[in-house]
PDB file of N, CA and C in Angstrom:
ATOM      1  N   UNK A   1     102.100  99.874  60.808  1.00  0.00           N
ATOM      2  CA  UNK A   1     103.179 100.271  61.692  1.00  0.00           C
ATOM      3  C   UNK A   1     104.481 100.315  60.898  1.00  0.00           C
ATOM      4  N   UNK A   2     105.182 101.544  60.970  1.00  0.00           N
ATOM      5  CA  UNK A   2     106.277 101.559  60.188  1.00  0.00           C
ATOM      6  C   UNK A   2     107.702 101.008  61.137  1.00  0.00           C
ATOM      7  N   UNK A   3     108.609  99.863  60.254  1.00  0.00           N
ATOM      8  CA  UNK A   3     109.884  99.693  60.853  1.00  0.00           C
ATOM      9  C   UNK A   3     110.904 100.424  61.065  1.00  0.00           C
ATOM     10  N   UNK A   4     111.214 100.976  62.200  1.00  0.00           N
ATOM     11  CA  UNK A   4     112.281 101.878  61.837  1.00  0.00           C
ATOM     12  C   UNK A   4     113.462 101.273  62.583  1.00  0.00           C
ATOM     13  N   UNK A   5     114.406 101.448  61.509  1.00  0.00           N
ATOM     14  CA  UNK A   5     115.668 101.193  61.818  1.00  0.00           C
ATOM     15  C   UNK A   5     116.805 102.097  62.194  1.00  0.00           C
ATOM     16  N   UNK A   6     117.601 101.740  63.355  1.00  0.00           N
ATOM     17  CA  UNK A   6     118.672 102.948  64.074  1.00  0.00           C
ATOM     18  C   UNK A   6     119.631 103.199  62.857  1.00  0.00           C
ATOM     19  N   UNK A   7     120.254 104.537  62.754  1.00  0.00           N
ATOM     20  CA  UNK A   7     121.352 104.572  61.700  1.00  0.00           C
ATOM     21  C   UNK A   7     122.660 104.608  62.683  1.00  0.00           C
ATOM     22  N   UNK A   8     123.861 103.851  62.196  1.00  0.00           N
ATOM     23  CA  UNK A   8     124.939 103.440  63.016  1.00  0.00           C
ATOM     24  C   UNK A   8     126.320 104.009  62.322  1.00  0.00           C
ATOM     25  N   UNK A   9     127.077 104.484  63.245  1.00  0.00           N
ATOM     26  CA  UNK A   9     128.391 104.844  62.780  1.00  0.00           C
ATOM     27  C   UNK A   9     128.703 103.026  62.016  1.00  0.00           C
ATOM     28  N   UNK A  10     129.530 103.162  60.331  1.00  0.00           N
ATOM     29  CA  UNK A  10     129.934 101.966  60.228  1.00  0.00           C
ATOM     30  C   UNK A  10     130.975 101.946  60.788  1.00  0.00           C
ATOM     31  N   UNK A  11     132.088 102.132  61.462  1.00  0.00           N
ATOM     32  CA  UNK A  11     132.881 101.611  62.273  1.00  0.00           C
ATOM     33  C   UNK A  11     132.706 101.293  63.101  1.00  0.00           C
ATOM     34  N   UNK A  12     131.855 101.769  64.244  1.00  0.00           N
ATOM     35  CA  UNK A  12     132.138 101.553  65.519  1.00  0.00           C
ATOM     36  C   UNK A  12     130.590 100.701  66.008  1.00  0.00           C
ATOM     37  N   UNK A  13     129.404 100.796  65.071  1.00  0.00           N
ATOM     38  CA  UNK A  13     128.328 100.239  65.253  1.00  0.00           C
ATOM     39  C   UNK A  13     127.727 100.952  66.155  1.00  0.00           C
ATOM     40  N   UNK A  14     128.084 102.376  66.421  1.00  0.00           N
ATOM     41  CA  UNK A  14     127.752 103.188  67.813  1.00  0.00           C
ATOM     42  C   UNK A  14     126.426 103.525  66.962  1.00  0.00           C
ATOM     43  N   UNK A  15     124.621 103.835  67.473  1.00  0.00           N
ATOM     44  CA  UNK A  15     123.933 104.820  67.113  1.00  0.00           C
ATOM     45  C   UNK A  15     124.506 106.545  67.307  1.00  0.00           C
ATOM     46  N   UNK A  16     124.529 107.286  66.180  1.00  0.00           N
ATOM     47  CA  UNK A  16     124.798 108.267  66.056  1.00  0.00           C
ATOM     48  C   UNK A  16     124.092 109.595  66.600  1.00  0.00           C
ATOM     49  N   UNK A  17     124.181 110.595  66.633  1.00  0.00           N
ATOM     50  CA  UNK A  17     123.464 111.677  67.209  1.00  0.00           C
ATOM     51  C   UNK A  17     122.903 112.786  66.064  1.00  0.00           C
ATOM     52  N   UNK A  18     121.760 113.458  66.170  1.00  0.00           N
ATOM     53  CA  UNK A  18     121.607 114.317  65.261  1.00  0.00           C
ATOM     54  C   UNK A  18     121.731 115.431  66.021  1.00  0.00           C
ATOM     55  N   UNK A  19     122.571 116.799  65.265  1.00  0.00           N
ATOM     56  CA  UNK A  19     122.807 117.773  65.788  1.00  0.00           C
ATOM     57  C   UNK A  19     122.131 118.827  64.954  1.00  0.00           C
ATOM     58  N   UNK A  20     121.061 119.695  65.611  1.00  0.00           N
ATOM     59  CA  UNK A  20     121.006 120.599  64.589  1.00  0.00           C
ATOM     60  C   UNK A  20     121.877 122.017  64.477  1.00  0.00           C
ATOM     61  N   UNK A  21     122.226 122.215  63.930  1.00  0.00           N
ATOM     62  CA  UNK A  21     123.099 123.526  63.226  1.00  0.00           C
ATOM     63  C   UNK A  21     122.173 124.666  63.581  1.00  0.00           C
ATOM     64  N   UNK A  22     123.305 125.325  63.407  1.00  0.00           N
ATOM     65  CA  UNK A  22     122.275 127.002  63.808  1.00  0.00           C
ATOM     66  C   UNK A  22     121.748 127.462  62.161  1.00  0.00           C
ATOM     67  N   UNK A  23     122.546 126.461  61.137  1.00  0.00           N
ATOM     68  CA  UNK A  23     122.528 126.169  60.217  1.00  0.00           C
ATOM     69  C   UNK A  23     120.943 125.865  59.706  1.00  0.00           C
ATOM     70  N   UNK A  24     120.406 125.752  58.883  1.00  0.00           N
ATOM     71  CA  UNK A  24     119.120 125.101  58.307  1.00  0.00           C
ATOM     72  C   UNK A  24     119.690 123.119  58.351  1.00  0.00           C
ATOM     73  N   UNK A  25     120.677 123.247  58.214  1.00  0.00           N
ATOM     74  CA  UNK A  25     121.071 121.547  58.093  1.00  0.00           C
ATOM     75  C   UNK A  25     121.656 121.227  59.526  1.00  0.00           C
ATOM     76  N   UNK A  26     121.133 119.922  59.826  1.00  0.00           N
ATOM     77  CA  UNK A  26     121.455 119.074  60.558  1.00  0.00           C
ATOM     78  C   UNK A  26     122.855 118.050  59.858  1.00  0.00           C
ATOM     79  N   UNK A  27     123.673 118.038  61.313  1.00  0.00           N
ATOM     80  CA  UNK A  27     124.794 117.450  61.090  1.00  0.00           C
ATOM     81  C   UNK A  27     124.947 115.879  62.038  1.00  0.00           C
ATOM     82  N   UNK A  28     125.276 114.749  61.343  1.00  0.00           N
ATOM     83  CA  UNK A  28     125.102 113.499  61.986  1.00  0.00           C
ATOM     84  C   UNK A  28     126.695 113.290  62.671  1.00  0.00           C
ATOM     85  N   UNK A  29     126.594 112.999  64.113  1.00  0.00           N
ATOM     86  CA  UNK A  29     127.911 112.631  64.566  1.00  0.00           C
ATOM     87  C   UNK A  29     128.119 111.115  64.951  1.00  0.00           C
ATOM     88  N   UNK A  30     128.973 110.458  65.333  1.00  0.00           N
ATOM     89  CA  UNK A  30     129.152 109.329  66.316  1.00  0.00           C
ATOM     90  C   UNK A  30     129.495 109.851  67.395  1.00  0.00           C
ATOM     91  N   UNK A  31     128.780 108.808  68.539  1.00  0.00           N
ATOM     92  CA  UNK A  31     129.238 110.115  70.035  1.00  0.00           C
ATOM     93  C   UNK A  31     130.578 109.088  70.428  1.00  0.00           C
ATOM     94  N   UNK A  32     131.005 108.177  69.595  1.00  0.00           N
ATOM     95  CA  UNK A  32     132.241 107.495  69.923  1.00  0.00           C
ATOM     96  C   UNK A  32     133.445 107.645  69.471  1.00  0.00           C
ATOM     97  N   UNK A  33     133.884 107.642  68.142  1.00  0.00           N
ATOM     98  CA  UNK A  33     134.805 108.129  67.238  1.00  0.00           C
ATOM     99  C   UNK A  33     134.820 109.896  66.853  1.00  0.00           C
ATOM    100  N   UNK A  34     133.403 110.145  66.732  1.00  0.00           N
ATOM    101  CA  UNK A  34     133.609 111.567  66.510  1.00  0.00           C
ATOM    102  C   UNK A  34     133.432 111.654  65.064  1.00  0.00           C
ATOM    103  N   UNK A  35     133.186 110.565  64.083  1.00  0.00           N
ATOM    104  CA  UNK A  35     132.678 111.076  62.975  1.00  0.00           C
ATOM    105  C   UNK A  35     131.576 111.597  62.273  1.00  0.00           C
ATOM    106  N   UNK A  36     131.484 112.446  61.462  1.00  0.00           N
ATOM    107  CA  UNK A  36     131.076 113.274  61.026  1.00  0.00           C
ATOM    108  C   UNK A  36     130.253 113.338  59.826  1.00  0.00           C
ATOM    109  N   UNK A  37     129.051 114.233  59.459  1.00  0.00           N
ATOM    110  CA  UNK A  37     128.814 114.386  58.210  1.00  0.00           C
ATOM    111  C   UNK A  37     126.964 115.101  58.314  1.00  0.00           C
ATOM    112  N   UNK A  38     127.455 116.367  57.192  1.00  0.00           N
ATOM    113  CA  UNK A  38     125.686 116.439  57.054  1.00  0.00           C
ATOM    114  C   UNK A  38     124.416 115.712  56.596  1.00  0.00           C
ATOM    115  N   UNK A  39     123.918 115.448  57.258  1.00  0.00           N
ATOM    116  CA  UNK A  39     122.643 115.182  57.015  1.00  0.00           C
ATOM    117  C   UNK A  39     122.362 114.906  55.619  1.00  0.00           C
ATOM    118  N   UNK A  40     121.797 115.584  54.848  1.00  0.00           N
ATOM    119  CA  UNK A  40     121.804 115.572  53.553  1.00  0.00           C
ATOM    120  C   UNK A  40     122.768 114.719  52.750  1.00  0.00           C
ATOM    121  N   UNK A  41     123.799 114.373  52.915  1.00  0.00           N
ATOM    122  CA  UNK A  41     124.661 113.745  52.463  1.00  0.00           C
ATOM    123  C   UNK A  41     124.084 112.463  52.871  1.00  0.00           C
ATOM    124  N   UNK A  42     123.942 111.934  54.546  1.00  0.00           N
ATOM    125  CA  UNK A  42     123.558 110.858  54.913  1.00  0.00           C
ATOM    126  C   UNK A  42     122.783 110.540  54.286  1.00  0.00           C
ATOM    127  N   UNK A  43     121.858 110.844  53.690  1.00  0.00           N
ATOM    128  CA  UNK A  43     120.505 110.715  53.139  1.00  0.00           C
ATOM    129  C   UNK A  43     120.916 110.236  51.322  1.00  0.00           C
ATOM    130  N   UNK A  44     121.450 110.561  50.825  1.00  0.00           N
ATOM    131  CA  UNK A  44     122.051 110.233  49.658  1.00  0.00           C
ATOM    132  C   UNK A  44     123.006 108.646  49.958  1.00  0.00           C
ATOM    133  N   UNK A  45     123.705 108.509  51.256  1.00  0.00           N
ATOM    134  CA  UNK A  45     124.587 107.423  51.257  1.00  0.00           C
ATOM    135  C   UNK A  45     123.213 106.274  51.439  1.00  0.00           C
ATOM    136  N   UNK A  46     122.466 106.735  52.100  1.00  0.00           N
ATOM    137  CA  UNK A  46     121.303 105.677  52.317  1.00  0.00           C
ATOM    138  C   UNK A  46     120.499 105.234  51.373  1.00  0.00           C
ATOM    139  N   UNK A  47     120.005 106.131  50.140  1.00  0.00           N
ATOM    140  CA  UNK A  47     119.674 105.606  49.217  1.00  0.00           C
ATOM    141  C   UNK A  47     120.531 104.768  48.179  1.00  0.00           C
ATOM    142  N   UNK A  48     121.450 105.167  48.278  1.00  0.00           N
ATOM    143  CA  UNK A  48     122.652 104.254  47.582  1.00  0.00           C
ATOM    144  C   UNK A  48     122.722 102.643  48.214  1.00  0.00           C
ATOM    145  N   UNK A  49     122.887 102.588  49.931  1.00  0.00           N
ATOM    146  CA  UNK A  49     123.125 101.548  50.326  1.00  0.00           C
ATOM    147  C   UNK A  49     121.339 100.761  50.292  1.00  0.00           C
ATOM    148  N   UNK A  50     119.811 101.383  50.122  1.00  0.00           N
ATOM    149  CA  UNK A  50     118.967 100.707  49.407  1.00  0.00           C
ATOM    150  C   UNK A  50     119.208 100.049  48.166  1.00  0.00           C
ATOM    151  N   UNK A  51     119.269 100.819  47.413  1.00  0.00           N
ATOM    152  CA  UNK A  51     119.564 100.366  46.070  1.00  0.00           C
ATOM    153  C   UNK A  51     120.282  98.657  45.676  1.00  0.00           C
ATOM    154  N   UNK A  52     121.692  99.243  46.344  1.00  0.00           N
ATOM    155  CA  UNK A  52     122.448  97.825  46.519  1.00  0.00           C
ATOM    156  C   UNK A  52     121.993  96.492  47.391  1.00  0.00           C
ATOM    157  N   UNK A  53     121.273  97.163  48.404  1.00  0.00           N
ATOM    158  CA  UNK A  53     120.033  95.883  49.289  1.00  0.00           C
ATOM    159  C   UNK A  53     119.164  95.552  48.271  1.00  0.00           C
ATOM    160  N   UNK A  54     118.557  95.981  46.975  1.00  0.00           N
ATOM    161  CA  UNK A  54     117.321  96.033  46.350  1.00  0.00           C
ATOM    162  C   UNK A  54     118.245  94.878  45.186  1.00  0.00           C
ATOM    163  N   UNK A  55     119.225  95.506  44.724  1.00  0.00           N
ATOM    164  CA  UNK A  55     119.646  94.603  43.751  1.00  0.00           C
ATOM    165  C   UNK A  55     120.217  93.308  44.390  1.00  0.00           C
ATOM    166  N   UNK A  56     120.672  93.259  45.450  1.00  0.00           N
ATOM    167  CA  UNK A  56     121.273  91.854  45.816  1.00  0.00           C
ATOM    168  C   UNK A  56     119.967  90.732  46.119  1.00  0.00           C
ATOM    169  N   UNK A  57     119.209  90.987  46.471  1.00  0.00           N
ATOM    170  CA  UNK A  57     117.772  90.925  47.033  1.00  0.00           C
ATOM    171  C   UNK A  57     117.341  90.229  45.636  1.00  0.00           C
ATOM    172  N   UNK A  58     117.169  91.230  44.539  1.00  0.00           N
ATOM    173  CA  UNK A  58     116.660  90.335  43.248  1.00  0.00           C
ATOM    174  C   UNK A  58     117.683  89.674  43.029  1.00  0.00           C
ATOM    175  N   UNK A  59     118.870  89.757  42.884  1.00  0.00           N
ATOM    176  CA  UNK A  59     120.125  89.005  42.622  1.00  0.00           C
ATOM    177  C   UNK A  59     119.721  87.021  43.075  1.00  0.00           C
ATOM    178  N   UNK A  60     118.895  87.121  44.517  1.00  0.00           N
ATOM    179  CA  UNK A  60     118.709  86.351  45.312  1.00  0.00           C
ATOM    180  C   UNK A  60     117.848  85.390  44.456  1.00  0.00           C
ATOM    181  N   UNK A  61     116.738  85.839  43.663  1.00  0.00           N
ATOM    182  CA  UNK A  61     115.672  85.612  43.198  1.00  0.00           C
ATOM    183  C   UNK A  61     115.774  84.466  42.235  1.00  0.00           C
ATOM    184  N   UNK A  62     115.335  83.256  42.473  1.00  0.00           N
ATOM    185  CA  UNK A  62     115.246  82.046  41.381  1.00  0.00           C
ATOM    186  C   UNK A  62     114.919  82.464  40.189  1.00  0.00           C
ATOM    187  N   UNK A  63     115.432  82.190  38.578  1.00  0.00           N
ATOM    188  CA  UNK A  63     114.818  82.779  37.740  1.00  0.00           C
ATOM    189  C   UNK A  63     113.414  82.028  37.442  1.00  0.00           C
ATOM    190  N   UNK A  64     112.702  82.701  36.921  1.00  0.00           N
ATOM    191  CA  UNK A  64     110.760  82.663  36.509  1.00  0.00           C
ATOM    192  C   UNK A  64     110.139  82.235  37.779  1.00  0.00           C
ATOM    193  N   UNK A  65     110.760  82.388  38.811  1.00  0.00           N
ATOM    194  CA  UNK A  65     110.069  82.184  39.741  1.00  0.00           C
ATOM    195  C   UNK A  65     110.055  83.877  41.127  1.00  0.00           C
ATOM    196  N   UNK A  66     109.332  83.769  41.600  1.00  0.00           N
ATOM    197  CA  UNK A  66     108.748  84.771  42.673  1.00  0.00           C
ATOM    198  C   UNK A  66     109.167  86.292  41.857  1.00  0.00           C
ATOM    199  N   UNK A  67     108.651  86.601  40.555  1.00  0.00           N
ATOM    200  CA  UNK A  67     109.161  87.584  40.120  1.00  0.00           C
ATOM    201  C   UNK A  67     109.910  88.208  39.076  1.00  0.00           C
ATOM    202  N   UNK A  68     110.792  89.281  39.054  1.00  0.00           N
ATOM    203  CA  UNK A  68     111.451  89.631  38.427  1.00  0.00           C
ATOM    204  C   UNK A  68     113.022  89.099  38.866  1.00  0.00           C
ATOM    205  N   UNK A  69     114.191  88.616  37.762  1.00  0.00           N
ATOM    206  CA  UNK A  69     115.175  88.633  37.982  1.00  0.00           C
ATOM    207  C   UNK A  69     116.374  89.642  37.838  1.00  0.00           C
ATOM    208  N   UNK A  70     117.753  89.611  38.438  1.00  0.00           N
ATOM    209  CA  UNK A  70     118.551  90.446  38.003  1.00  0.00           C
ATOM    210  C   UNK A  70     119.991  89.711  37.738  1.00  0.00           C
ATOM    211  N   UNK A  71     120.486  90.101  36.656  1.00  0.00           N
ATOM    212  CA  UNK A  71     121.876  89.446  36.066  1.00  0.00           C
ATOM    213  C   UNK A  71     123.249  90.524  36.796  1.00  0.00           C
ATOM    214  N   UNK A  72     123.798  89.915  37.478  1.00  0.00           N
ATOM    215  CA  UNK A  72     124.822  90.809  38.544  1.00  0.00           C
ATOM    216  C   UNK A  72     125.497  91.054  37.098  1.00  0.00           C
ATOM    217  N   UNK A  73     125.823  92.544  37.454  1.00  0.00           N
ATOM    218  CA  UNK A  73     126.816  93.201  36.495  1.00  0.00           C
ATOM    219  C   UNK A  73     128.068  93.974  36.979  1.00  0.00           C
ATOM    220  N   UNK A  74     128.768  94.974  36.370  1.00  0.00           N
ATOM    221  CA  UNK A  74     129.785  95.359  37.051  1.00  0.00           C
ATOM    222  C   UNK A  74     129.012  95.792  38.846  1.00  0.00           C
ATOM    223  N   UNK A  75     129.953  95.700  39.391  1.00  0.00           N
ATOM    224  CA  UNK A  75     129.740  96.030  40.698  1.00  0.00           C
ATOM    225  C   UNK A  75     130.911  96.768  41.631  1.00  0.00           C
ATOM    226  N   UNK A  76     130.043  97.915  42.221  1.00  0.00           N
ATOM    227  CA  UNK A  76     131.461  98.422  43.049  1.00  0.00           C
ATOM    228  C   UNK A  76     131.264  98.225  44.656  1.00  0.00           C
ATOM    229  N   UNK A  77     132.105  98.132  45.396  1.00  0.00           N
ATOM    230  CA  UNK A  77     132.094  97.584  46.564  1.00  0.00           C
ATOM    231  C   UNK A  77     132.375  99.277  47.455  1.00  0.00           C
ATOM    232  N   UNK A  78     131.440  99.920  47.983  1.00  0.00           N
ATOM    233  CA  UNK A  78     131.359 101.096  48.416  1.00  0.00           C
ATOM    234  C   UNK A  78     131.263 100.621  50.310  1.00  0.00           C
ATOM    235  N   UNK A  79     132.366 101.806  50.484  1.00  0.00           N
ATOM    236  CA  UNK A  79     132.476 101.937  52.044  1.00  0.00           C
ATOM    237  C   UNK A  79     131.611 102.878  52.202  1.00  0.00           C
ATOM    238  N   UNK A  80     130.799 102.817  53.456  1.00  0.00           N
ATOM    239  CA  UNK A  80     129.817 103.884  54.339  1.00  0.00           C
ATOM    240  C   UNK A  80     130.482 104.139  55.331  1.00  0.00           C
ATOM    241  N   UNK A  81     130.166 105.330  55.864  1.00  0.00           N
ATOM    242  CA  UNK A  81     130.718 105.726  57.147  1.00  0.00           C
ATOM    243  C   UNK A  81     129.127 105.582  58.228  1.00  0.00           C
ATOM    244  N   UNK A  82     128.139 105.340  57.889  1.00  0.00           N
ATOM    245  CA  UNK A  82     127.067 105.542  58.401  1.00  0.00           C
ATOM    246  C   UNK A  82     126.061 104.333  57.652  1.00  0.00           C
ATOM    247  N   UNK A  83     125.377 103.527  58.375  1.00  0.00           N
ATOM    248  CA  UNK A  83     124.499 102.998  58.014  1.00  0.00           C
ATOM    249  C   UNK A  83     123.403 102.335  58.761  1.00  0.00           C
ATOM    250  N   UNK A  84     122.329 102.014  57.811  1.00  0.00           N
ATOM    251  CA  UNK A  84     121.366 101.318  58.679  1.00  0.00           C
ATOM    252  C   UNK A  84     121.449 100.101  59.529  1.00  0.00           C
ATOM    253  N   UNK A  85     120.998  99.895  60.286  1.00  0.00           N
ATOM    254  CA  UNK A  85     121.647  98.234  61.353  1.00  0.00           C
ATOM    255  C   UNK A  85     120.423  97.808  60.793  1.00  0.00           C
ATOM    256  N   UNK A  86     120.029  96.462  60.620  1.00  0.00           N
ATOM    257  CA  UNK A  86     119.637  95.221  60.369  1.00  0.00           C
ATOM    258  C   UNK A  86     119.228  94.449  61.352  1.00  0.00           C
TER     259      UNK A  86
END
């Protein structure tokens, strides 16, 4: 069974709407604020905000124990307008 998680305006924590375009692309709104963005893009911010779940996650990790470790390095602190809820 796969988990699926709602994607949320990050401001407002509203679930967002998918609109399709007369376009080939779908455009993601908030039905609260009104923000905005294609699809495709969303999809790029989401693998980004994995990534940073993936490294904090090993970050977490005792060293020689449960695994592989990771040594925090530069780090940038990125705003989403859209993300997964938890």
């Amino acid at each position: 069974m796969t988990d699926v998680r709602p994607l949320v305006c990050a401001k407002c924590r509203v679930a967002v709407k998918v609109i399709q375009d007369s376009e080939p692309e779908a455009t993601v709104i908030c039905p609260q604020c009104g923000e905005r963005e294609r699809f495709e893009n969303i999809k790029q911010m989401l693998e980004q905000q994995m990534q940073e779940w993936r490294q904090r996650k090993l970050a977490e990790s005792p060293d020689g124990k449960n695994g592989p470790t990771y040594k925090e390095g530069p780090s940038t602190k990125r705003n989403y307008r859209f993300v997964i809820r938890f």
